[in-house]
Protein backbone atom coordinates (compact mmCIF):
# COMPACT_ATOMS: atom_id res chain seq x y z
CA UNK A 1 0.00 0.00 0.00
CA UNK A 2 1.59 3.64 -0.83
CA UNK A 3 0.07 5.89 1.28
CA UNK A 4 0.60 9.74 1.67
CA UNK A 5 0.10 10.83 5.11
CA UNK A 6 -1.22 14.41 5.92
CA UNK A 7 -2.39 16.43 9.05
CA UNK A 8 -5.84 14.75 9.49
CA UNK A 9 -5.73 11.73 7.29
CA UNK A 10 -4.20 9.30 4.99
CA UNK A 11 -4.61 9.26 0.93
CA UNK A 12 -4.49 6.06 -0.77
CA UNK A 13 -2.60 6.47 -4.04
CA UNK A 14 -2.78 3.07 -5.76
CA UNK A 15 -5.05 2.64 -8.98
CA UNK A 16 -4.45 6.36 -9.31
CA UNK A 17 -3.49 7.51 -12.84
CA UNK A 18 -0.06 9.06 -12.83
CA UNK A 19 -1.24 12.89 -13.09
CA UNK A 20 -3.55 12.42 -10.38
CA UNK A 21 -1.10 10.58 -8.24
CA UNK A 22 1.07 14.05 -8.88
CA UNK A 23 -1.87 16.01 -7.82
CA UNK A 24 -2.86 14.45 -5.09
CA UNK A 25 -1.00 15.25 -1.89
CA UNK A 26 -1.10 19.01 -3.07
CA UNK A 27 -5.31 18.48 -3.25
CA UNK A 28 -5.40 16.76 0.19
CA UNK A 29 -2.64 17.90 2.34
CA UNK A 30 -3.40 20.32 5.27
CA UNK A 31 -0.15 21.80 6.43
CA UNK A 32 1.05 20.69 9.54
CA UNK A 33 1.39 23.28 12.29
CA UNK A 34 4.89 22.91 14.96
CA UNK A 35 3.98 22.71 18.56
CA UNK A 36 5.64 25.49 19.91
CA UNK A 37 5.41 26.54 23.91
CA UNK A 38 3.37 29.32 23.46
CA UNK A 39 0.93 27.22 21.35
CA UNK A 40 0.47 25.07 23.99
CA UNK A 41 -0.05 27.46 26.76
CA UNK A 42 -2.99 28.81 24.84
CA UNK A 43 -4.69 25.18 23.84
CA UNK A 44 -4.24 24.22 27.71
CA UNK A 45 -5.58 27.61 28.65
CA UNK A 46 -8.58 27.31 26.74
CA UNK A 47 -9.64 23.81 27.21
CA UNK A 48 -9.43 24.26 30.99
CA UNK A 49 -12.08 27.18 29.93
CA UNK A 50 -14.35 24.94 28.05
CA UNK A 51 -14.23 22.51 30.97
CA UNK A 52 -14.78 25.17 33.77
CA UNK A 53 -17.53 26.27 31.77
CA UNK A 54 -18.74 22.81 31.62
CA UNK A 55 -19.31 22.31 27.92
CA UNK A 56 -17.48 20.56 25.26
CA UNK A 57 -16.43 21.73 21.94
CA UNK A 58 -19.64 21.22 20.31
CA UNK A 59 -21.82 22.56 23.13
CA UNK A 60 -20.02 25.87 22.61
CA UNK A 61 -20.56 26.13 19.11
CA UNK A 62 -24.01 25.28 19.28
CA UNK A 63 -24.14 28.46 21.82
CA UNK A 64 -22.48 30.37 19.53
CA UNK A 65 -24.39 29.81 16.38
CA UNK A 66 -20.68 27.96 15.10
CA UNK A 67 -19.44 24.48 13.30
CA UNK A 68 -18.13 22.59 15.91
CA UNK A 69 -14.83 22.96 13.57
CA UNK A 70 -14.79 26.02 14.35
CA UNK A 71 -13.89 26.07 18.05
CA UNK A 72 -11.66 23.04 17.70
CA UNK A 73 -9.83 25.79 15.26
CA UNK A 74 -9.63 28.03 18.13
CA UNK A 75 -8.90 25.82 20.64
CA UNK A 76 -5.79 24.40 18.92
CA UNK A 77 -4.88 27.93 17.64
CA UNK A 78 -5.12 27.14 14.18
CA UNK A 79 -3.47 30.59 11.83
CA UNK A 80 -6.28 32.68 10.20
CA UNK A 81 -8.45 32.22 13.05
CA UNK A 82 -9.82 36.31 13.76
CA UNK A 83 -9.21 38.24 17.29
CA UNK A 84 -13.25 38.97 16.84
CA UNK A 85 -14.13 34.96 16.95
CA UNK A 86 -11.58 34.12 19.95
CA UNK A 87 -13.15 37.25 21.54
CA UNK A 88 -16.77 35.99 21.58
CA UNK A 89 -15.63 33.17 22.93
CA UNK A 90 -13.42 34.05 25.60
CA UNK A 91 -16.80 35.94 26.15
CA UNK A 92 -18.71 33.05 26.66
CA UNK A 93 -16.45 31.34 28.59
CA UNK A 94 -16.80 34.24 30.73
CA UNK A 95 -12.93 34.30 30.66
CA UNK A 96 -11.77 37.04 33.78
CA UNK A 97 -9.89 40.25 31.94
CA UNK A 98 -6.09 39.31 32.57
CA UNK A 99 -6.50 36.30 31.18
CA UNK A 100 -8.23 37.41 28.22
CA UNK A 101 -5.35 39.35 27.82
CA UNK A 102 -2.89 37.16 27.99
CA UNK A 103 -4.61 34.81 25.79
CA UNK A 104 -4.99 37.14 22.78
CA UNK A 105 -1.52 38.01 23.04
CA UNK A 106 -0.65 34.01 22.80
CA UNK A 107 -2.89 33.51 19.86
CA UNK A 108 -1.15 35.92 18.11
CA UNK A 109 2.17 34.61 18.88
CA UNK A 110 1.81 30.87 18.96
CA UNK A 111 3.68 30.05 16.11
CA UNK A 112 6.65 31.64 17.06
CA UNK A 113 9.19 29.57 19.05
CA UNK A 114 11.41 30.76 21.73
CA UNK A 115 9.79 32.60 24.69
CA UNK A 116 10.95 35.40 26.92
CA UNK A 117 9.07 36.11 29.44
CA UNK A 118 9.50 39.03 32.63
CA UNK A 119 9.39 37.46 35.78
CA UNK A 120 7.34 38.42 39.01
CA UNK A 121 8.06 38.52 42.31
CA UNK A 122 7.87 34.53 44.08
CA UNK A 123 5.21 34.39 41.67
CA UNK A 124 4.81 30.89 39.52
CA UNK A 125 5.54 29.99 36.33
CA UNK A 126 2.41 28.66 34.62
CA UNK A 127 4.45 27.79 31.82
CA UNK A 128 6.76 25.61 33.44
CA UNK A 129 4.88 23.85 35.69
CA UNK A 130 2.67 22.65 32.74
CA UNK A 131 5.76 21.55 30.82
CA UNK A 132 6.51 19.74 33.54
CA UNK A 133 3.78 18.30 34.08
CA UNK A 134 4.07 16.61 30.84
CA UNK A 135 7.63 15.58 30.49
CA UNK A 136 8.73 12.39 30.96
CA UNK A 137 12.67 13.55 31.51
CA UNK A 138 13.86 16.26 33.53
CA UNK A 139 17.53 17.22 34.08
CA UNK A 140 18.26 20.23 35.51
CA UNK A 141 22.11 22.00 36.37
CA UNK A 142 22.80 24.50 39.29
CA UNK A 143 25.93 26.14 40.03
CA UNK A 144 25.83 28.34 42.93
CA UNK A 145 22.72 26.98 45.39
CA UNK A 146 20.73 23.63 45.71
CA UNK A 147 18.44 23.08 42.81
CA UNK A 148 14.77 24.48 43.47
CA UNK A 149 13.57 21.16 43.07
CA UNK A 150 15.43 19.86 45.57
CA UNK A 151 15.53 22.83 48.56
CA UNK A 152 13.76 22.64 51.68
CA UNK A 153 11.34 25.01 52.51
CA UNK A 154 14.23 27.24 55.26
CA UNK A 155 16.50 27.09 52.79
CA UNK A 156 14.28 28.72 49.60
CA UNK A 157 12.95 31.31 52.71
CA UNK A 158 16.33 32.26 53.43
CA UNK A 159 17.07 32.69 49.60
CA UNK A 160 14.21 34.80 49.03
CA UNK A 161 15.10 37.00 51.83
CA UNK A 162 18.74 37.40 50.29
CA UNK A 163 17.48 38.19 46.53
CA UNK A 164 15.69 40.74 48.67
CA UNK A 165 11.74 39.64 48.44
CA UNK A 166 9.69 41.18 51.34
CA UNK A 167 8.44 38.31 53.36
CA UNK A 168 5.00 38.17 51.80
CA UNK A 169 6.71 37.56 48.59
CA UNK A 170 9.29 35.12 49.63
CA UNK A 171 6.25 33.10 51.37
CA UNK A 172 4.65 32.66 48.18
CA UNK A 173 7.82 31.95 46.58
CA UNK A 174 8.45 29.37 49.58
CA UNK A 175 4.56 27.80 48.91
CA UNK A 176 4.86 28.25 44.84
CA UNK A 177 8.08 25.76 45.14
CA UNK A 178 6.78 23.26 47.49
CA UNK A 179 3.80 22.84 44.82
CA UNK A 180 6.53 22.34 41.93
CA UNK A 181 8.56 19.79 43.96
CA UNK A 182 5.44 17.84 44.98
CA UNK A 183 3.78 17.79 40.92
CA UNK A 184 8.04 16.97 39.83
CA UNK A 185 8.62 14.43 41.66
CA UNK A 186 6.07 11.82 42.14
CA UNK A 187 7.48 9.26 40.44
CA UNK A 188 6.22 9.69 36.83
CA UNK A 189 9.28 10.90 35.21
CA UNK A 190 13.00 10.56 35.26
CA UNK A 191 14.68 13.49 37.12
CA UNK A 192 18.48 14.11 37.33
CA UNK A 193 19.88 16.87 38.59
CA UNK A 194 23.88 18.20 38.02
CA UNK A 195 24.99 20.72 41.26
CA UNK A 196 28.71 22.23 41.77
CA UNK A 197 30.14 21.34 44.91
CA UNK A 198 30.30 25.27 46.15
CA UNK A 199 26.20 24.77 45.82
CA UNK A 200 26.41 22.82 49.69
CA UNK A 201 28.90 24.58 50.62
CA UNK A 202 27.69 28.23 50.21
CA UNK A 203 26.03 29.06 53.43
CA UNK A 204 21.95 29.53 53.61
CA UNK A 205 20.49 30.64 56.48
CA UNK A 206 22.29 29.56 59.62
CA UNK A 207 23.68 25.43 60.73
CA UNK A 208 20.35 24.59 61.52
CA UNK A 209 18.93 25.14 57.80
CA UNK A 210 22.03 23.89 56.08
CA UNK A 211 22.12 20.56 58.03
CA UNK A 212 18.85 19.93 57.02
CA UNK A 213 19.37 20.92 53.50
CA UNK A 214 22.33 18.96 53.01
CA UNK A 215 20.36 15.78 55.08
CA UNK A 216 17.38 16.38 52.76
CA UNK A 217 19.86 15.76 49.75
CA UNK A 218 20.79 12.32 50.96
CA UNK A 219 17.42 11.26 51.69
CA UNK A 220 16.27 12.26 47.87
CA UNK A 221 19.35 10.46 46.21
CA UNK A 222 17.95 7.19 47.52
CA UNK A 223 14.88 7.52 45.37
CA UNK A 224 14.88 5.33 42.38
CA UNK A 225 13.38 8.04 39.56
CA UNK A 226 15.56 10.99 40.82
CA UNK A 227 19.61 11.61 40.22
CA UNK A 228 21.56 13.50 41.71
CA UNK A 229 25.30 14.23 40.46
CA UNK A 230 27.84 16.93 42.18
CA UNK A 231 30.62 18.19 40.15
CA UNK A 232 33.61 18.81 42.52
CA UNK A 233 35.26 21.72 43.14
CA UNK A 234 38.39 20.16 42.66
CA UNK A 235 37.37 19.49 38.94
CA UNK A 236 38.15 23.38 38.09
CA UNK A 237 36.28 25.10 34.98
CA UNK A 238 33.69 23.27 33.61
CA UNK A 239 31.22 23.21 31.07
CA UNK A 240 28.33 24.84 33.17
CA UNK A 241 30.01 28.18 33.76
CA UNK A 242 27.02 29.75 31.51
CA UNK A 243 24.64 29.67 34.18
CA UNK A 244 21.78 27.33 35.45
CA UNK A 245 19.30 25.75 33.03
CA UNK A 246 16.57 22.60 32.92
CA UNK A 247 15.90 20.09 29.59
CA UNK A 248 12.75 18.69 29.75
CA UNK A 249 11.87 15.96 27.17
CA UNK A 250 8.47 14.68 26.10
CA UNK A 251 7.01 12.02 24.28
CA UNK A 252 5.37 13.32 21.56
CA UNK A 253 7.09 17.12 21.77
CA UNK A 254 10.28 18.61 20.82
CA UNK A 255 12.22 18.88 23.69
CA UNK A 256 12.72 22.41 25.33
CA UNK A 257 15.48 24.06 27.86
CA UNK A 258 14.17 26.37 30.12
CA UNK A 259 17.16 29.50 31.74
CA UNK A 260 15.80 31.33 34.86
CA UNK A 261 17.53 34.96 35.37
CA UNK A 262 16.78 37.39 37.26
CA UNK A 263 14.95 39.18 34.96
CA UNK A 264 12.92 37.22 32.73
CA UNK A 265 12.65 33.48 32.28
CA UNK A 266 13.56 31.97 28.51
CA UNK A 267 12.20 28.81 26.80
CA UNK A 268 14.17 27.66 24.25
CA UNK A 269 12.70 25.44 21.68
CA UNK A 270 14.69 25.99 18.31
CA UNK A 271 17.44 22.71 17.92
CA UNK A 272 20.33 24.64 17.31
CA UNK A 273 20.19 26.27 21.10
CA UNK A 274 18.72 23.17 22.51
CA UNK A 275 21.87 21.03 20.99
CA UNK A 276 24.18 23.59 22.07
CA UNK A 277 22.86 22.72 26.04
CA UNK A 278 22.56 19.01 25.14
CA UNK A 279 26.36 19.58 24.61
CA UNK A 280 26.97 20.81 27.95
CA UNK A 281 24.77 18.28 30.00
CA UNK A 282 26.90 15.35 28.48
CA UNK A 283 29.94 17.46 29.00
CA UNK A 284 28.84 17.61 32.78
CA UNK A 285 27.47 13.86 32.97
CA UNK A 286 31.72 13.32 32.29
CA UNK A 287 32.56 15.33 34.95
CA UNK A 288 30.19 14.85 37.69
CA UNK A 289 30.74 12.37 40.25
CA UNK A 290 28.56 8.86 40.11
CA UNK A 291 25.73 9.01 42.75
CA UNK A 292 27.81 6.70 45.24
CA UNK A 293 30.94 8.97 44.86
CA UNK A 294 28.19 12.03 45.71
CA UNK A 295 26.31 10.84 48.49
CA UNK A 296 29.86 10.19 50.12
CA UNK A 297 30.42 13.75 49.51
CA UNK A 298 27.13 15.52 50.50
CA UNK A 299 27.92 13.47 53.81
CA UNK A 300 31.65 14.47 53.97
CA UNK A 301 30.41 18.33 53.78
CA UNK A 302 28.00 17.24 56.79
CA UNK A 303 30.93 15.93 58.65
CA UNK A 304 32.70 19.32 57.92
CA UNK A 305 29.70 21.04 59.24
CA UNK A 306 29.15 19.06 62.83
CA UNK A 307 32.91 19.74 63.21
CA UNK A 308 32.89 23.41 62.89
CA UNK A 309 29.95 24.02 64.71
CA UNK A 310 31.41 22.16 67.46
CA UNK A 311 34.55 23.87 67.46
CA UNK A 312 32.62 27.26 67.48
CA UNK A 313 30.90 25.53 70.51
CA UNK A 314 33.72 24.56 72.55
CA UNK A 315 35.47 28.35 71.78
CA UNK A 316 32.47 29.77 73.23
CA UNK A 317 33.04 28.05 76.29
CA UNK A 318 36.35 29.17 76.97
């Protein structure tokens, strides 16, 4: 059987004549649209609508005087699609005024790949947390402090204090990260995680929040979906020297990297940039210790730590 395959279905070319076999694919192909992040922000976004609303596709275009095609169109932010049709229905879905907003702006945009966004205060980010939810890989690389996924709740206080949030910000930042850790790491995907030595080391909050940090850490490496891999300081220069960054790989999506900043968060989607970290994560994976080699070392640094705080102890005393 020869078969051409196109977005929504297959064309069977034998017993065709040779001009129509020619003609065909260009008579029955639709063009296939890339899933990009912002694309799927927007179809997520809307079919939580629809279901809020309670009504399915075809329930809303009977309320709407549409073809059911029609809001499947919108919904998976097919191009050509007008602001005026997405607005009725945004109206209908009595969608609240930000998020009208935001989702105009992604309907617009959804075809373009590569996403820089500003960043709020402690505040989440939708758009991770969604990719997330849906990957089935996650590694992740952190230079300079634990890895968000894997801090304690003292320890991301204490480093919202220091970035400086006012408390009421660096409590939701504390409550936004416990809900990441919790969705991350349940078991459904594979999670590794690359840290620099100087990450344990560099002091957050006082002994109390550090030992439990750095006990934390050993109690997580024991877990059979999650990795986690220290690069020594010893080592010197490395590949990581860039700055901090997660891959997350899907099953049926290109995979992305996501860089935090201070600034504004960036999803990167096009391959040349994603290759270009896939380069340094295998760079890294040579470097880093094995997990045996860095659970000896995350409890070597807690040795270091009972020892000094008893020394400051006994000078006290004197």
């Amino acid at each position: 059987m020869e078969i051409v395959q196109t977005a929504f279905f297959q064309v069977d070319l034998r017993g065709m004549s040779g001009a129509k076999r020619k003609s065909a694919p260009t008579l029955f192909r639709m063009p296939l649209r890339r899933s990009t992040v912002r694309g799927r922000e927007f179809g997520d976004a809307m079919r939580a609508l629809l279901r809020a609303a309670d009504l399915t596709n075809r329930a809303a275009a009977e309320l709407l005087g549409w073809q059911e095609a029609k809001v499947s169109e919108l919904v998976n932010g097919k191009e050509g699609v007008s602001d005026v049709d997405l607005a009725k229905l945004l109206g209908l879905l009595r969608t609240p005024p930000a998020e009208c907003d935001h989702l105009m702006a992604l309907h617009h945009d959804a075809h373009i790949r590569d996403w820089l966004q500003p960043t709020g205060s402690g505040a989440p980010n939708r758009t991770l947390r969604e990719h997330e939810k849906i990957a089935s890989d996650i590694t992740g690389w952190s230079m300079n402090v634990v890895h968000g996924l894997l801090q304690v709740p003292d320890y991301t206080w204490h480093l919202g204090l220091a970035k400086p949030l006012d408390e009421p910000e660096a409590r939701v930042l504390v409550e936004n990260r416990v809900v990441r850790q919790t969705a991350v790491l349940d078991g459904s995907r594979a999670v590794k995680i690359f840290m620099h030595e100087q990450a344990l080391r560099l002091p957050v909050g006082d002994a109390g929040v550090m030992g439990e940090q750095l006990h934390h850490l050993l109690r997580l490496s024991v877990r059979p979906y999650l990795t986690i891999r220290l690069i020594p300081t010893a080592f010197g220069p490395h590949a990581g020297l860039a700055g901090d960054f997660d891959r997350l790989k899907f099953k049926k999506i290109p995979e992305i990297v996501y860089v935090e900043s201070e600034g504004a968060n960036v999803f990167l989607e096009d391959q040349a940039s994603v290759d270009r970290y896939e380069t340094v994560l295998k760079s890294l994976d040579r470097t880093a210790l094995d997990e045996v080699e860095t659970r000896k070392l995350i409890t070597s640094i807690i040795g270091e730590e009972a020892r000094g705080d008893q020394v400051a102890e006994e000078q006290l005393q004197r």
